[in-house]
PDB file of N, CA and C in Angstrom:
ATOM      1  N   UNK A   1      86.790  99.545 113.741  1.00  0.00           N
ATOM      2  CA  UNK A   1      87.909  98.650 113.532  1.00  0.00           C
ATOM      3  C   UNK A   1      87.752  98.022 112.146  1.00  0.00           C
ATOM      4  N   UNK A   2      88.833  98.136 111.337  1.00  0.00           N
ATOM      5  CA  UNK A   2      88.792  97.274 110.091  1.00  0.00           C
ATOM      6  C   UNK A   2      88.613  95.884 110.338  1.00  0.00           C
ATOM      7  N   UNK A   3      87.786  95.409 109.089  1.00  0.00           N
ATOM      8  CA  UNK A   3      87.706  93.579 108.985  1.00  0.00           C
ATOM      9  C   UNK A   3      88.895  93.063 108.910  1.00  0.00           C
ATOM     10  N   UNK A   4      89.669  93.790 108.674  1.00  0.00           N
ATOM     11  CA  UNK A   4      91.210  92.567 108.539  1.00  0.00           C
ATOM     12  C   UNK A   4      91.941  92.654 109.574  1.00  0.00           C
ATOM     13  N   UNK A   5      91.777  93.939 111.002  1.00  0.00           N
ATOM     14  CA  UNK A   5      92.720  93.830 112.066  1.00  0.00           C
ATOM     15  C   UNK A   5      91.580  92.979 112.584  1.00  0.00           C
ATOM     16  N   UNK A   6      89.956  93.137 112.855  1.00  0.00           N
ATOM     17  CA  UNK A   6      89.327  92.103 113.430  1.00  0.00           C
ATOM     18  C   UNK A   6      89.457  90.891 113.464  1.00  0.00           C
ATOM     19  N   UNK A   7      89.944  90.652 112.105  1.00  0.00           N
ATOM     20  CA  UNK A   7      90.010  89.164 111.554  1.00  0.00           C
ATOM     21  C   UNK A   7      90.992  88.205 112.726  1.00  0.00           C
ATOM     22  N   UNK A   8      92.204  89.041 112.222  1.00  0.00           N
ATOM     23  CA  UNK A   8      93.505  89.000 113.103  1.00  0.00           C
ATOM     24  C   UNK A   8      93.338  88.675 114.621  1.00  0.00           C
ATOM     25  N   UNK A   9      92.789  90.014 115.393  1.00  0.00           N
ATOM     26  CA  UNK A   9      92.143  89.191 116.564  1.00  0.00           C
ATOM     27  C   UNK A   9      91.394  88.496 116.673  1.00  0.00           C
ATOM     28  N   UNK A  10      90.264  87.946 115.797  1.00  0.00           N
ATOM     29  CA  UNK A  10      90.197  86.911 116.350  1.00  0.00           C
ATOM     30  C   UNK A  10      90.743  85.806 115.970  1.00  0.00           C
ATOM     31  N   UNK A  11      91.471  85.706 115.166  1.00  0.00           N
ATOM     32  CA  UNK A  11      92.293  84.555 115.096  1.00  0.00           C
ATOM     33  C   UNK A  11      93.692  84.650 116.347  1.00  0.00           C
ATOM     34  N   UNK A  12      93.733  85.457 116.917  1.00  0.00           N
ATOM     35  CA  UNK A  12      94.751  85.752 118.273  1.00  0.00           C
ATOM     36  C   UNK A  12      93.867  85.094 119.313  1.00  0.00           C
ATOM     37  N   UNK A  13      92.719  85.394 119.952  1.00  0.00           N
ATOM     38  CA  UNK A  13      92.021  85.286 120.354  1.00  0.00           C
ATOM     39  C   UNK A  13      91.387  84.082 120.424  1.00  0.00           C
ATOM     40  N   UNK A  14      91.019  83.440 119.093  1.00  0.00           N
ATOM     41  CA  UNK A  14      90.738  82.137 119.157  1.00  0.00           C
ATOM     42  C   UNK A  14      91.663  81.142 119.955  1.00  0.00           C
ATOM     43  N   UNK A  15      93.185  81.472 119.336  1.00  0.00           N
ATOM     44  CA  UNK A  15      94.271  80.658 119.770  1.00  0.00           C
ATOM     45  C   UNK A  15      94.600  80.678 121.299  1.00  0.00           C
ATOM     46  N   UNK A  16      94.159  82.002 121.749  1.00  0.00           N
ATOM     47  CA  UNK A  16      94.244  82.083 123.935  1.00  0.00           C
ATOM     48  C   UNK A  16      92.855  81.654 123.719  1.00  0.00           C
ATOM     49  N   UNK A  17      91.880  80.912 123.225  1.00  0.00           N
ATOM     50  CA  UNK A  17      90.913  80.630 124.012  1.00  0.00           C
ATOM     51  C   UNK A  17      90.899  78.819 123.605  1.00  0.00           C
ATOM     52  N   UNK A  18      91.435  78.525 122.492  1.00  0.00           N
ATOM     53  CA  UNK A  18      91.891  76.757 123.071  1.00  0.00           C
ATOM     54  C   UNK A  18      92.364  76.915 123.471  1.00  0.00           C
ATOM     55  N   UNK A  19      93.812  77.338 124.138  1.00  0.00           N
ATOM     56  CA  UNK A  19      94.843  76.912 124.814  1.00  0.00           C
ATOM     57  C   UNK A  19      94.007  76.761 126.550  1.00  0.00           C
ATOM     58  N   UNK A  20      93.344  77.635 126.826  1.00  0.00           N
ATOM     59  CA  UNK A  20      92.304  77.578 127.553  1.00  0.00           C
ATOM     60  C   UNK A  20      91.402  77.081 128.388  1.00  0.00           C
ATOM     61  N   UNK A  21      90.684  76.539 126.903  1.00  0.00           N
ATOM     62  CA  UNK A  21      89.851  75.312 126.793  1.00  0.00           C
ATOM     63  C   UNK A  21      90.714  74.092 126.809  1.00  0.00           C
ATOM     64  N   UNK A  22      91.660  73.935 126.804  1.00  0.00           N
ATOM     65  CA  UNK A  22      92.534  72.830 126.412  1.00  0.00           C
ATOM     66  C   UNK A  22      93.037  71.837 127.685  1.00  0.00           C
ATOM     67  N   UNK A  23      92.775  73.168 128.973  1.00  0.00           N
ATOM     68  CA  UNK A  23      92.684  72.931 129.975  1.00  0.00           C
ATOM     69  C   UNK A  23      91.537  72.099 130.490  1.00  0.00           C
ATOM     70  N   UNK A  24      90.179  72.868 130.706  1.00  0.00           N
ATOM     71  CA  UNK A  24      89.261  71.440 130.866  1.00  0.00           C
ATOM     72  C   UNK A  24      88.655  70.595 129.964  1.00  0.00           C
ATOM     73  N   UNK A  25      89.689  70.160 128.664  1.00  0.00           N
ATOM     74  CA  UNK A  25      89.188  69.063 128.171  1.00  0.00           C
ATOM     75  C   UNK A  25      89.033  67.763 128.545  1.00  0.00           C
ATOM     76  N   UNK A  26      89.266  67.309 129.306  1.00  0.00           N
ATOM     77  CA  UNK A  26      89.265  66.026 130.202  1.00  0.00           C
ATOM     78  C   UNK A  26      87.853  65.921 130.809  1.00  0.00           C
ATOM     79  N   UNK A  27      87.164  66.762 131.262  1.00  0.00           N
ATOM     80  CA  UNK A  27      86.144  67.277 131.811  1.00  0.00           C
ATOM     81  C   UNK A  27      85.292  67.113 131.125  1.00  0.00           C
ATOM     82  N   UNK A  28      85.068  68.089 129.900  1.00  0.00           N
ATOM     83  CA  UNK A  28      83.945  68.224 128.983  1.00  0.00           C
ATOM     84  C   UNK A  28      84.055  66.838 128.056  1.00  0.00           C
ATOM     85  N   UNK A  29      84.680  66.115 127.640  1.00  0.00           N
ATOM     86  CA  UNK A  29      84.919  65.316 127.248  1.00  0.00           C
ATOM     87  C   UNK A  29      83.690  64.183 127.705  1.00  0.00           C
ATOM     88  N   UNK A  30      84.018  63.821 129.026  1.00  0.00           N
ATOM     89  CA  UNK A  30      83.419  63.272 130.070  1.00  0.00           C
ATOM     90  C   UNK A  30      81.851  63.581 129.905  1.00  0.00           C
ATOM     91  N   UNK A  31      81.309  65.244 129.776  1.00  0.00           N
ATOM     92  CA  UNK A  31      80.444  65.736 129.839  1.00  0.00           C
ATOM     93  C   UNK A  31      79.600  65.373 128.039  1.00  0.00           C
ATOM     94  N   UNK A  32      79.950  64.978 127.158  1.00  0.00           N
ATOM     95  CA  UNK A  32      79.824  65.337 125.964  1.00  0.00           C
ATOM     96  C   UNK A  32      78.600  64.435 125.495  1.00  0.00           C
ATOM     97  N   UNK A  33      78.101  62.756 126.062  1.00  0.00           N
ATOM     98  CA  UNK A  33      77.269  62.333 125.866  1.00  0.00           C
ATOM     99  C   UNK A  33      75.611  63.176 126.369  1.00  0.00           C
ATOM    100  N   UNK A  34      75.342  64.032 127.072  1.00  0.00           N
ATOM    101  CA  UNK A  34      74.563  64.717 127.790  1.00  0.00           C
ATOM    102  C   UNK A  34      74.239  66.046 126.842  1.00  0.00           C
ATOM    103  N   UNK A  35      75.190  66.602 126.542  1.00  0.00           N
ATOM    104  CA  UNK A  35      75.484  67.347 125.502  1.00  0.00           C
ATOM    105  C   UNK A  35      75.053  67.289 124.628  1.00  0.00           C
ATOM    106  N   UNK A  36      75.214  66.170 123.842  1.00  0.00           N
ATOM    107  CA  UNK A  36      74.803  65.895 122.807  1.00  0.00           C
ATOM    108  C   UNK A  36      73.379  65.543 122.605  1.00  0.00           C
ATOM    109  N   UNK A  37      72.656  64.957 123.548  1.00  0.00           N
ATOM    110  CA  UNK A  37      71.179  65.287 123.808  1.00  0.00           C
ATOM    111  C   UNK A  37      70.384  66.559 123.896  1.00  0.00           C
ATOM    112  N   UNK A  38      71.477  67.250 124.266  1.00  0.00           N
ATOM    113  CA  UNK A  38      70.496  69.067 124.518  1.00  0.00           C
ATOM    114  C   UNK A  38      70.390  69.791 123.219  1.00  0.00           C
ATOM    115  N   UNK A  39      71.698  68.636 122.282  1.00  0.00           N
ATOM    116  CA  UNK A  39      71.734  69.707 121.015  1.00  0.00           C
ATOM    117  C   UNK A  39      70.360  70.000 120.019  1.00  0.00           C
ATOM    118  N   UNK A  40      69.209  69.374 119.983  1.00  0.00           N
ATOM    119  CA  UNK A  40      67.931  69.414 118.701  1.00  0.00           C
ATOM    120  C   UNK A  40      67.341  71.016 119.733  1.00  0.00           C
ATOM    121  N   UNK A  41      67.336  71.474 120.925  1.00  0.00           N
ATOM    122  CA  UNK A  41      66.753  72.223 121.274  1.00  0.00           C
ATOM    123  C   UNK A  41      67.531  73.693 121.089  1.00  0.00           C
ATOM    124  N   UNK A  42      68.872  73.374 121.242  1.00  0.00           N
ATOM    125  CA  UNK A  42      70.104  75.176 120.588  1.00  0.00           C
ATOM    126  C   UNK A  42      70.180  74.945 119.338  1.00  0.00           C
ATOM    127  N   UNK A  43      69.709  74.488 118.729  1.00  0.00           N
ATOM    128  CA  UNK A  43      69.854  74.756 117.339  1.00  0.00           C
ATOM    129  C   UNK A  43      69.645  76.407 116.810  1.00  0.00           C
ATOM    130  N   UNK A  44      68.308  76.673 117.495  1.00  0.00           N
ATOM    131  CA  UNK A  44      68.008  77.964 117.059  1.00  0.00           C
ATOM    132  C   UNK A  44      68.779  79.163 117.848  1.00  0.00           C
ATOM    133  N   UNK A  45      69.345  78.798 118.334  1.00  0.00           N
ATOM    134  CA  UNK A  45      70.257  80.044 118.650  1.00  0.00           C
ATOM    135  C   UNK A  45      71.598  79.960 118.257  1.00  0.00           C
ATOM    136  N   UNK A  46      72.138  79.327 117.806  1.00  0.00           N
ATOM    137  CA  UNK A  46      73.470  79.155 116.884  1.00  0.00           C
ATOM    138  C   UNK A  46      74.041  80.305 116.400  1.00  0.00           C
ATOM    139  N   UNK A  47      73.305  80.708 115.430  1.00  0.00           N
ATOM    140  CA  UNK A  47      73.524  81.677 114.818  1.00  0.00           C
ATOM    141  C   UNK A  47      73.854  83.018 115.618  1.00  0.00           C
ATOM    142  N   UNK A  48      73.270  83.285 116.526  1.00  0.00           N
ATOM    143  CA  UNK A  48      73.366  84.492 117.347  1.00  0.00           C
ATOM    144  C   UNK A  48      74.603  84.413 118.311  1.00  0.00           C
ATOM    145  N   UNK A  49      74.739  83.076 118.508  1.00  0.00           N
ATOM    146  CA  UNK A  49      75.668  82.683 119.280  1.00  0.00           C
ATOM    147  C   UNK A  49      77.521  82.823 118.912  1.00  0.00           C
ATOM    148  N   UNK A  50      77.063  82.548 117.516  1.00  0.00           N
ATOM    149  CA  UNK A  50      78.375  82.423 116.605  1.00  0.00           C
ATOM    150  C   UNK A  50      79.023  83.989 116.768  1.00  0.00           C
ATOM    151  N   UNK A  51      78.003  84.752 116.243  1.00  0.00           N
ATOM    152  CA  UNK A  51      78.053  86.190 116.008  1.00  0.00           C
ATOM    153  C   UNK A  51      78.632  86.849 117.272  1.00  0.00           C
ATOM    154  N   UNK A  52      78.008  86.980 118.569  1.00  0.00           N
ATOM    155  CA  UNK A  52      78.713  87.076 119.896  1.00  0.00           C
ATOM    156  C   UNK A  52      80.284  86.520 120.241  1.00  0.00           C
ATOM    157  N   UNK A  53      79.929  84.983 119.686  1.00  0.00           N
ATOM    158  CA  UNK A  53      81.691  84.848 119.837  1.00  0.00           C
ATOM    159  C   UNK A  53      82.975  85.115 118.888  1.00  0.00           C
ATOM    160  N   UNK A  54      82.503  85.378 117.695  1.00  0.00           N
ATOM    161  CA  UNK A  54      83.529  85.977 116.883  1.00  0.00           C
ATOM    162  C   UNK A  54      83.755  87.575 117.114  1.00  0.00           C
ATOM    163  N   UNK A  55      82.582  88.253 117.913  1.00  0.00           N
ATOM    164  CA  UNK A  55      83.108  89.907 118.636  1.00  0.00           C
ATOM    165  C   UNK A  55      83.704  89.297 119.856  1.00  0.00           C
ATOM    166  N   UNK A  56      83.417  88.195 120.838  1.00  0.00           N
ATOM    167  CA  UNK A  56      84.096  87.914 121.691  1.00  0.00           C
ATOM    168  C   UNK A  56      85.807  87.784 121.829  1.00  0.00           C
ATOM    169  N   UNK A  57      85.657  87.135 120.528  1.00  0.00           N
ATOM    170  CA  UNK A  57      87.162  86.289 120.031  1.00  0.00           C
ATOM    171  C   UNK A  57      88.132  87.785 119.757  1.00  0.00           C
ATOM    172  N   UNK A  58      87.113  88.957 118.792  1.00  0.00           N
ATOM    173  CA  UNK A  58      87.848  89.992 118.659  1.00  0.00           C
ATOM    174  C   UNK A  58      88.545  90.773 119.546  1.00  0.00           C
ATOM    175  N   UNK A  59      87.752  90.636 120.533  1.00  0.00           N
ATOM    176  CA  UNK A  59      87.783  91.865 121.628  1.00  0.00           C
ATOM    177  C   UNK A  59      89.240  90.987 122.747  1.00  0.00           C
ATOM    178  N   UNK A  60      88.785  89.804 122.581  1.00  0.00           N
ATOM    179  CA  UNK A  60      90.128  88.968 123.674  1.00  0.00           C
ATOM    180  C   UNK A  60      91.403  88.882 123.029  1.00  0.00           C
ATOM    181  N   UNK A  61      91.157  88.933 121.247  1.00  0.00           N
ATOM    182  CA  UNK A  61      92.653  88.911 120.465  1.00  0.00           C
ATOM    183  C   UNK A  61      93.429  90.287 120.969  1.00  0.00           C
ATOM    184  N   UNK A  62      92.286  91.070 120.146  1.00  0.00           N
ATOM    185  CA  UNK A  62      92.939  92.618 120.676  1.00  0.00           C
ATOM    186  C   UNK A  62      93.177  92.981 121.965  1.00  0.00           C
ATOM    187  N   UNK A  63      92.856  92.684 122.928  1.00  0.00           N
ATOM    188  CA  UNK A  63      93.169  92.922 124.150  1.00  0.00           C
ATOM    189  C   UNK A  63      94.885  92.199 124.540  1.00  0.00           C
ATOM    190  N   UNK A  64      95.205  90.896 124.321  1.00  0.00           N
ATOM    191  CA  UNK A  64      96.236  90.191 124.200  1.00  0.00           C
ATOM    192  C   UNK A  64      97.140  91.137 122.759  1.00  0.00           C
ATOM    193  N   UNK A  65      96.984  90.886 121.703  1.00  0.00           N
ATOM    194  CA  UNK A  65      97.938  91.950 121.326  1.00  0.00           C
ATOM    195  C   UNK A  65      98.327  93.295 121.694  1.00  0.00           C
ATOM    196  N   UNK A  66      97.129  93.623 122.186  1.00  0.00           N
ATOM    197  CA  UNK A  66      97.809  95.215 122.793  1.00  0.00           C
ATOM    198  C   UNK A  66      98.659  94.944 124.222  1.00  0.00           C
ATOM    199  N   UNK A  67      98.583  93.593 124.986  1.00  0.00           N
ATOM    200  CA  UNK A  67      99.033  93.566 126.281  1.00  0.00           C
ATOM    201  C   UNK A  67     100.677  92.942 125.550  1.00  0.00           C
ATOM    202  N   UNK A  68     100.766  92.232 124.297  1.00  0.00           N
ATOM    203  CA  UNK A  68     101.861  91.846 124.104  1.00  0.00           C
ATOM    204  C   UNK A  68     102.729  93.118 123.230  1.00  0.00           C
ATOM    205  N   UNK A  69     101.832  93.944 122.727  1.00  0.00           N
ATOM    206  CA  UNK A  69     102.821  94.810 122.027  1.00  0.00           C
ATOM    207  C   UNK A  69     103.377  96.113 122.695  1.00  0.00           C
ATOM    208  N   UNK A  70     102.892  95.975 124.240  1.00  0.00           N
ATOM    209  CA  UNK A  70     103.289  97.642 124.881  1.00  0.00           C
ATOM    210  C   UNK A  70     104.818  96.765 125.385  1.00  0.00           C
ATOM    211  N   UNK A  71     105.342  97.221 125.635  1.00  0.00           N
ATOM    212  CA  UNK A  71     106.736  97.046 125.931  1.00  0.00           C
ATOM    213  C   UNK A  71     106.958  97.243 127.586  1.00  0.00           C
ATOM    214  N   UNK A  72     106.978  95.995 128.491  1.00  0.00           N
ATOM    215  CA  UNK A  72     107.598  96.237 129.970  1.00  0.00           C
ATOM    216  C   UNK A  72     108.630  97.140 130.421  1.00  0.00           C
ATOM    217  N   UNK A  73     108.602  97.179 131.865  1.00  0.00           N
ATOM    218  CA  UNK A  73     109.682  98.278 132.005  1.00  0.00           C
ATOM    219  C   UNK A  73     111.129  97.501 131.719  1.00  0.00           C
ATOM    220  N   UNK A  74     111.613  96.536 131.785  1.00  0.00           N
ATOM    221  CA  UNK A  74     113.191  96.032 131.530  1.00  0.00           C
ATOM    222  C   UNK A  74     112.940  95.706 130.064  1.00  0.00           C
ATOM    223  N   UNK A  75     111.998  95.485 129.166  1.00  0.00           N
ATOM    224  CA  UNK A  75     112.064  95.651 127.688  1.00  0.00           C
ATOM    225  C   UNK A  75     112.461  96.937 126.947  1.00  0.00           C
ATOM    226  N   UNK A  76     111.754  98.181 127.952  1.00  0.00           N
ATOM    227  CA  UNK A  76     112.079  99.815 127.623  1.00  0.00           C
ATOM    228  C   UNK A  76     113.350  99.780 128.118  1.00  0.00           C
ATOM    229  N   UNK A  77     114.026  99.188 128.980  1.00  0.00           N
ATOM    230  CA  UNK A  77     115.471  99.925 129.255  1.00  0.00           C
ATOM    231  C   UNK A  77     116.128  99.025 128.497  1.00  0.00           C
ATOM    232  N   UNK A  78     116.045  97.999 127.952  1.00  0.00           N
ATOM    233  CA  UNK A  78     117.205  97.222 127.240  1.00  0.00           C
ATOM    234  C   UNK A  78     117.309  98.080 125.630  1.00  0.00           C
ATOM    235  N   UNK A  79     115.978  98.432 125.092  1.00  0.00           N
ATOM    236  CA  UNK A  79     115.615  99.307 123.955  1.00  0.00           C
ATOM    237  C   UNK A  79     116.520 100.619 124.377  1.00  0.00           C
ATOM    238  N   UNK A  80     116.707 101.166 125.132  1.00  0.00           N
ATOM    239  CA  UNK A  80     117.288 102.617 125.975  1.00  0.00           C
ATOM    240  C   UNK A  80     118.913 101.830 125.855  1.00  0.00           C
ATOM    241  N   UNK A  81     119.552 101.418 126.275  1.00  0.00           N
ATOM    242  CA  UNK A  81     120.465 100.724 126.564  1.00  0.00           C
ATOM    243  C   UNK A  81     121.363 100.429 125.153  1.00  0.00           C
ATOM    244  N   UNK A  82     120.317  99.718 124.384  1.00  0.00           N
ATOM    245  CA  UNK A  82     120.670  98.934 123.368  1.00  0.00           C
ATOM    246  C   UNK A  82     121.265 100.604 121.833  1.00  0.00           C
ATOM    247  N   UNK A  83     119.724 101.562 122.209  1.00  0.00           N
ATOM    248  CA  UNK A  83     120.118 102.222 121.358  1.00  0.00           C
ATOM    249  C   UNK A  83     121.619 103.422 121.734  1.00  0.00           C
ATOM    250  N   UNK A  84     121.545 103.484 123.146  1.00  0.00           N
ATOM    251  CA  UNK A  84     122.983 104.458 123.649  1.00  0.00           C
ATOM    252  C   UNK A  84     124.378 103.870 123.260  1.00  0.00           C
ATOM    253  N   UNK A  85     124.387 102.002 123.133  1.00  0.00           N
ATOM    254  CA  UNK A  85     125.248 101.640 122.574  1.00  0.00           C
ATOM    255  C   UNK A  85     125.411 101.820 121.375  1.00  0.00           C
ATOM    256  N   UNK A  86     124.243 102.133 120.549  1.00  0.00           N
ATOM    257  CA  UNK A  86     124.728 101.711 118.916  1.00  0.00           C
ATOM    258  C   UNK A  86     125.311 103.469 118.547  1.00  0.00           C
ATOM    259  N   UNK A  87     124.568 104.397 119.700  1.00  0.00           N
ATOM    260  CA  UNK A  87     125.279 105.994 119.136  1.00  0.00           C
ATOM    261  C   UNK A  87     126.182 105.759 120.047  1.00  0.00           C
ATOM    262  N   UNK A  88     126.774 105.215 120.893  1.00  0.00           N
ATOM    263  CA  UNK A  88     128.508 105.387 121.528  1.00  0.00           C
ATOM    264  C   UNK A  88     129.479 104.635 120.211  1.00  0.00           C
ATOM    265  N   UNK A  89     129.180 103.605 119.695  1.00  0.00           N
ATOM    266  CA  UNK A  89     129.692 102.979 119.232  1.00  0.00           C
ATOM    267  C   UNK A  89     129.900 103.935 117.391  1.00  0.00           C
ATOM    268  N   UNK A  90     129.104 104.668 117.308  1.00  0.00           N
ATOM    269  CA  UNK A  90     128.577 105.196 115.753  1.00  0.00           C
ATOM    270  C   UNK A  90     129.741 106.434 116.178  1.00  0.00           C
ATOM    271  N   UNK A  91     129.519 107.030 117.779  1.00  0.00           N
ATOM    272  CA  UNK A  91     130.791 108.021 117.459  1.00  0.00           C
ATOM    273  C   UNK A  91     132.043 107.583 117.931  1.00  0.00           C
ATOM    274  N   UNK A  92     132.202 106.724 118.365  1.00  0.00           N
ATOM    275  CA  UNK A  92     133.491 106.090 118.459  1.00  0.00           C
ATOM    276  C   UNK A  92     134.398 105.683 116.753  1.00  0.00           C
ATOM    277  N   UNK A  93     133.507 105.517 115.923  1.00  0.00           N
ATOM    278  CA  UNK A  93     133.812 104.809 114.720  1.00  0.00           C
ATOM    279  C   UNK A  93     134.086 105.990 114.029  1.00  0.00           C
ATOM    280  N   UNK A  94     133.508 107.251 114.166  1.00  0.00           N
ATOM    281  CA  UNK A  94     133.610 108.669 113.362  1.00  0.00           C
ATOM    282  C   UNK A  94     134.761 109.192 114.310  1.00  0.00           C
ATOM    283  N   UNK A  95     135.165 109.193 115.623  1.00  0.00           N
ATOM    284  CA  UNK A  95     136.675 109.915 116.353  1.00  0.00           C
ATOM    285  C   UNK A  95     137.319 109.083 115.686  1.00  0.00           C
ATOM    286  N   UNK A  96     137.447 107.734 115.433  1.00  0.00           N
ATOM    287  CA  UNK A  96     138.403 107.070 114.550  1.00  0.00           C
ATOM    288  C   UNK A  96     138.574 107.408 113.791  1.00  0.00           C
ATOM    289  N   UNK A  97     137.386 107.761 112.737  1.00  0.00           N
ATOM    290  CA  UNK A  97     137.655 107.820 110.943  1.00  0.00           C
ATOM    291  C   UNK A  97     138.405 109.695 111.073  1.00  0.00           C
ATOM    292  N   UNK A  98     138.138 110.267 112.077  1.00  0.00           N
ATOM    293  CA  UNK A  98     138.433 111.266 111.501  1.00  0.00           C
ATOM    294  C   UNK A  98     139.715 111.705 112.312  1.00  0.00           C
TER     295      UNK A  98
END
């Protein structure tokens, strides 16, 4: 996968995973003084951590764009629909002109 469609998901990806998180913020919030005590001991795994979630972030963007870019079945028939009108209408306009 190129760095710039990666990029992309995860910036897709990031965005479904606050919306997400956005959900139990009330919670962790609550949780965050406790937290903040455990932090002098993860320090050293940060780094590894980061790395996992930016392939994480990739893999959940791309998964969500590919689920938003296949087309449902009443999206395929309005596309079907939409294009039989524009050729009824294209030879309707040519029995006229001619």
């Amino acid at each position: 996968m190129s760095t710039a469609k990666k990029a992309l998901y995860v910036a897709v990806g990031a965005g479904d995973l606050a919306l997400e998180r956005a959900k139990s913020l009330p919670k962790r919030v609550t949780a965050l003084p406790s937290d903040i005590r455990e932090l002098p001991g993860k320090t050293s795994k940060v780094r590894k951590r980061a790395t996992k979630t930016f392939t994480d972030l990739a893999k959940r963007g791309e998964k969500l764009v590919k689920k938003i870019e296949r087309p449902r079945r009443p999206t395929k028939r309005a596309i079907q629909q939409t294009k039989a009108a524009n050729t009824a209408a294209a030879e309707t306009v040519v029995e006229q002109a001619g």
